[in-house]
PDB file of N, CA and C in Angstrom:
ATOM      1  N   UNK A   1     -75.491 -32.885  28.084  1.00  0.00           N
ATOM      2  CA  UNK A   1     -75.007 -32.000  27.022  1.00  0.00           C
ATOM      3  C   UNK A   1     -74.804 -30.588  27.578  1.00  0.00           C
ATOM      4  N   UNK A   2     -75.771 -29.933  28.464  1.00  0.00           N
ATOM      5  CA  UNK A   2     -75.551 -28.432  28.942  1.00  0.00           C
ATOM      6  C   UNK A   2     -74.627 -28.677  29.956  1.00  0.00           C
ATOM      7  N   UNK A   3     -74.201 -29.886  30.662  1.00  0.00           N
ATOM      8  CA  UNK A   3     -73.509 -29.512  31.652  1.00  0.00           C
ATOM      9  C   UNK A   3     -72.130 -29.939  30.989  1.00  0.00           C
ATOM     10  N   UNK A   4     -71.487 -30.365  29.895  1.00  0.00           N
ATOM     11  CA  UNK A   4     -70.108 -30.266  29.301  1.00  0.00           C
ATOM     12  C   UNK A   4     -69.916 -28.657  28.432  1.00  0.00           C
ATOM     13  N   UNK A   5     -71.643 -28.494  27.932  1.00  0.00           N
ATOM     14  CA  UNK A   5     -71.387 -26.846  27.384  1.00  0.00           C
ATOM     15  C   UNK A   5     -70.607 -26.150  28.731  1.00  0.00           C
ATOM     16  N   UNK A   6     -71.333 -26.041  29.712  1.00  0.00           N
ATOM     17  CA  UNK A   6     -71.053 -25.154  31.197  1.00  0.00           C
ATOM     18  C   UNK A   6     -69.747 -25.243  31.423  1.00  0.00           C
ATOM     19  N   UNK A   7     -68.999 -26.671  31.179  1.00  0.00           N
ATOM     20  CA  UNK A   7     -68.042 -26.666  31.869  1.00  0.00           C
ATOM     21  C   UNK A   7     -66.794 -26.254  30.842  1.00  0.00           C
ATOM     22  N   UNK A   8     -67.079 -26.620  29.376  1.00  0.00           N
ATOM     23  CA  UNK A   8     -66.051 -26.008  28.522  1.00  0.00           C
ATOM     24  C   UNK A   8     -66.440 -24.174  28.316  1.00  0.00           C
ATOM     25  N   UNK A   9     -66.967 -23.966  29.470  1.00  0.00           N
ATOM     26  CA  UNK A   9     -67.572 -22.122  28.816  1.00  0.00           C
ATOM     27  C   UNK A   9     -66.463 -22.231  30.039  1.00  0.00           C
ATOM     28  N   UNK A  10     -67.020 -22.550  31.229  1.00  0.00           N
ATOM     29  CA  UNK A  10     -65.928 -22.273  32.627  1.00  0.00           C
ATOM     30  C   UNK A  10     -64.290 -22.512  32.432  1.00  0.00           C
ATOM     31  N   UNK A  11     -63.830 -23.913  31.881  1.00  0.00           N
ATOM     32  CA  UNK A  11     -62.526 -23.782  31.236  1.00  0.00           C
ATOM     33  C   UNK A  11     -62.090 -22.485  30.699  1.00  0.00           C
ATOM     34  N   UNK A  12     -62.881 -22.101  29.183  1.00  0.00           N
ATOM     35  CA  UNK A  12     -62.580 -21.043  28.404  1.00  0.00           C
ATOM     36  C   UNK A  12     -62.216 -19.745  29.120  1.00  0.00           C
ATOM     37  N   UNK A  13     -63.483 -19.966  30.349  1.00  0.00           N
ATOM     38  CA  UNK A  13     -62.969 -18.535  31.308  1.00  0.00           C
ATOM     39  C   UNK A  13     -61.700 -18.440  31.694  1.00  0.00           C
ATOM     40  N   UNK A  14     -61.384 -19.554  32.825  1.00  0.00           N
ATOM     41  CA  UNK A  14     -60.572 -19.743  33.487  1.00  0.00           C
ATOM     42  C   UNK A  14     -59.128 -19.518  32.533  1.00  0.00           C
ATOM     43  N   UNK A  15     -58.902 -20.083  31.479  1.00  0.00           N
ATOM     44  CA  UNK A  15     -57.261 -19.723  30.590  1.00  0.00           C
ATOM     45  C   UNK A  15     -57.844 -18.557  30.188  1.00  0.00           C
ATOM     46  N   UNK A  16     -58.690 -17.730  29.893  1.00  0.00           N
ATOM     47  CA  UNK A  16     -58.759 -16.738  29.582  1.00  0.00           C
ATOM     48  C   UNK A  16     -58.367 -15.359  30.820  1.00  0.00           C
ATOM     49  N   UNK A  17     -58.376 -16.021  32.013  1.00  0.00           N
ATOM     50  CA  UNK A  17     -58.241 -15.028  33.102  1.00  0.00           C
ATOM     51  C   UNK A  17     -56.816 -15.487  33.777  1.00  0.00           C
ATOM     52  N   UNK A  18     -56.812 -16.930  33.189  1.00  0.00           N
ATOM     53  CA  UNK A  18     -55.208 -16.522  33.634  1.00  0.00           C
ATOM     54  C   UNK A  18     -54.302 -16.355  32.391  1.00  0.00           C
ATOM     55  N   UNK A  19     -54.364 -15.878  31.366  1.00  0.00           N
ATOM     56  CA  UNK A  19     -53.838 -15.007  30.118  1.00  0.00           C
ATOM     57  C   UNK A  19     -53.693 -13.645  30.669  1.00  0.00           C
ATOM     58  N   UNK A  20     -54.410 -12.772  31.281  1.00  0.00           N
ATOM     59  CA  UNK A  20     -54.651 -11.778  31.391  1.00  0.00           C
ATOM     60  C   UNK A  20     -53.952 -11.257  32.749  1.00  0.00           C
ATOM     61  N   UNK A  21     -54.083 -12.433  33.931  1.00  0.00           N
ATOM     62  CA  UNK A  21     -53.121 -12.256  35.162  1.00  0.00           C
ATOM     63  C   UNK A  21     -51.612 -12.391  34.500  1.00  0.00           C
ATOM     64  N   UNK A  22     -51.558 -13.235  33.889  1.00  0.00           N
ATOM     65  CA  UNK A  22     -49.969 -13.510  33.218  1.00  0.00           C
ATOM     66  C   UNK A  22     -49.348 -12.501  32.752  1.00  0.00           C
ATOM     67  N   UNK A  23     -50.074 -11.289  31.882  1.00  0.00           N
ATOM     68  CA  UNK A  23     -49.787 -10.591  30.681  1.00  0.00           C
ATOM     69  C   UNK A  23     -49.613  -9.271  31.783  1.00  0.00           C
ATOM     70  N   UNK A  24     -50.925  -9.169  32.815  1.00  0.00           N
ATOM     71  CA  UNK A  24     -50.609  -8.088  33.905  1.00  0.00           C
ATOM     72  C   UNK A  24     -49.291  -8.086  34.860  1.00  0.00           C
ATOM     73  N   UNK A  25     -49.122  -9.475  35.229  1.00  0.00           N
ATOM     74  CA  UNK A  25     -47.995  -9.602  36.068  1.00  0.00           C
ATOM     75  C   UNK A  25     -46.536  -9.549  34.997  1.00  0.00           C
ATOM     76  N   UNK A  26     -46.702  -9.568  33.409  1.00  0.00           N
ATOM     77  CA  UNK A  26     -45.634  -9.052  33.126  1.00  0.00           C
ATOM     78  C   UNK A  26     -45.098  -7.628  32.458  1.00  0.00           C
ATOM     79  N   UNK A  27     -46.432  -6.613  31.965  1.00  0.00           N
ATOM     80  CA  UNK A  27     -46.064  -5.814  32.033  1.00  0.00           C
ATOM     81  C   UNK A  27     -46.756  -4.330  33.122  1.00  0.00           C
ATOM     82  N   UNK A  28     -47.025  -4.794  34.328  1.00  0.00           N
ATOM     83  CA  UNK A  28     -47.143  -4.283  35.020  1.00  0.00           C
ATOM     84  C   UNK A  28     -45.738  -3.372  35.665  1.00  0.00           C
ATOM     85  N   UNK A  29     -45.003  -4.260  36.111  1.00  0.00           N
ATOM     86  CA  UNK A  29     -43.345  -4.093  36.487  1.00  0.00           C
ATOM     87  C   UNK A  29     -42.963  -2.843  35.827  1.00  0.00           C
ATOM     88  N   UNK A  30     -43.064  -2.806  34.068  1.00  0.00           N
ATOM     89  CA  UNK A  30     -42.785  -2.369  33.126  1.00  0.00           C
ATOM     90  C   UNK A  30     -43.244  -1.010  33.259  1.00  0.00           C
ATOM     91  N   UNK A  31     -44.516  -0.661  33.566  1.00  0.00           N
ATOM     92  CA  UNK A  31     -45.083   0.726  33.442  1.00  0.00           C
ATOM     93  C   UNK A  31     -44.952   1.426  35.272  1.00  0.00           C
ATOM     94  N   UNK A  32     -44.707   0.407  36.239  1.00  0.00           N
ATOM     95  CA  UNK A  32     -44.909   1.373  37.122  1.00  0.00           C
ATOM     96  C   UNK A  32     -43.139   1.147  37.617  1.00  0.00           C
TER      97      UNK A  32
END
């Protein structure tokens, strides 16, 4: 049971950090 908690917390990270690379790599361009 803690090790499917662990691994859906690590998922959650992971699309959560590549949301944030995505969103940087598109308006990054934009401001500099």
């Amino acid at each position: 049971m803690r090790f499917t908690n662990w691994l859906l917390m690590a998922t959650a990270l992971l699309l959560l950090f590549s949301a944030a690379w995505l969103l940087f790599n598109i308006f990054m361009p934009v401001t500099v």
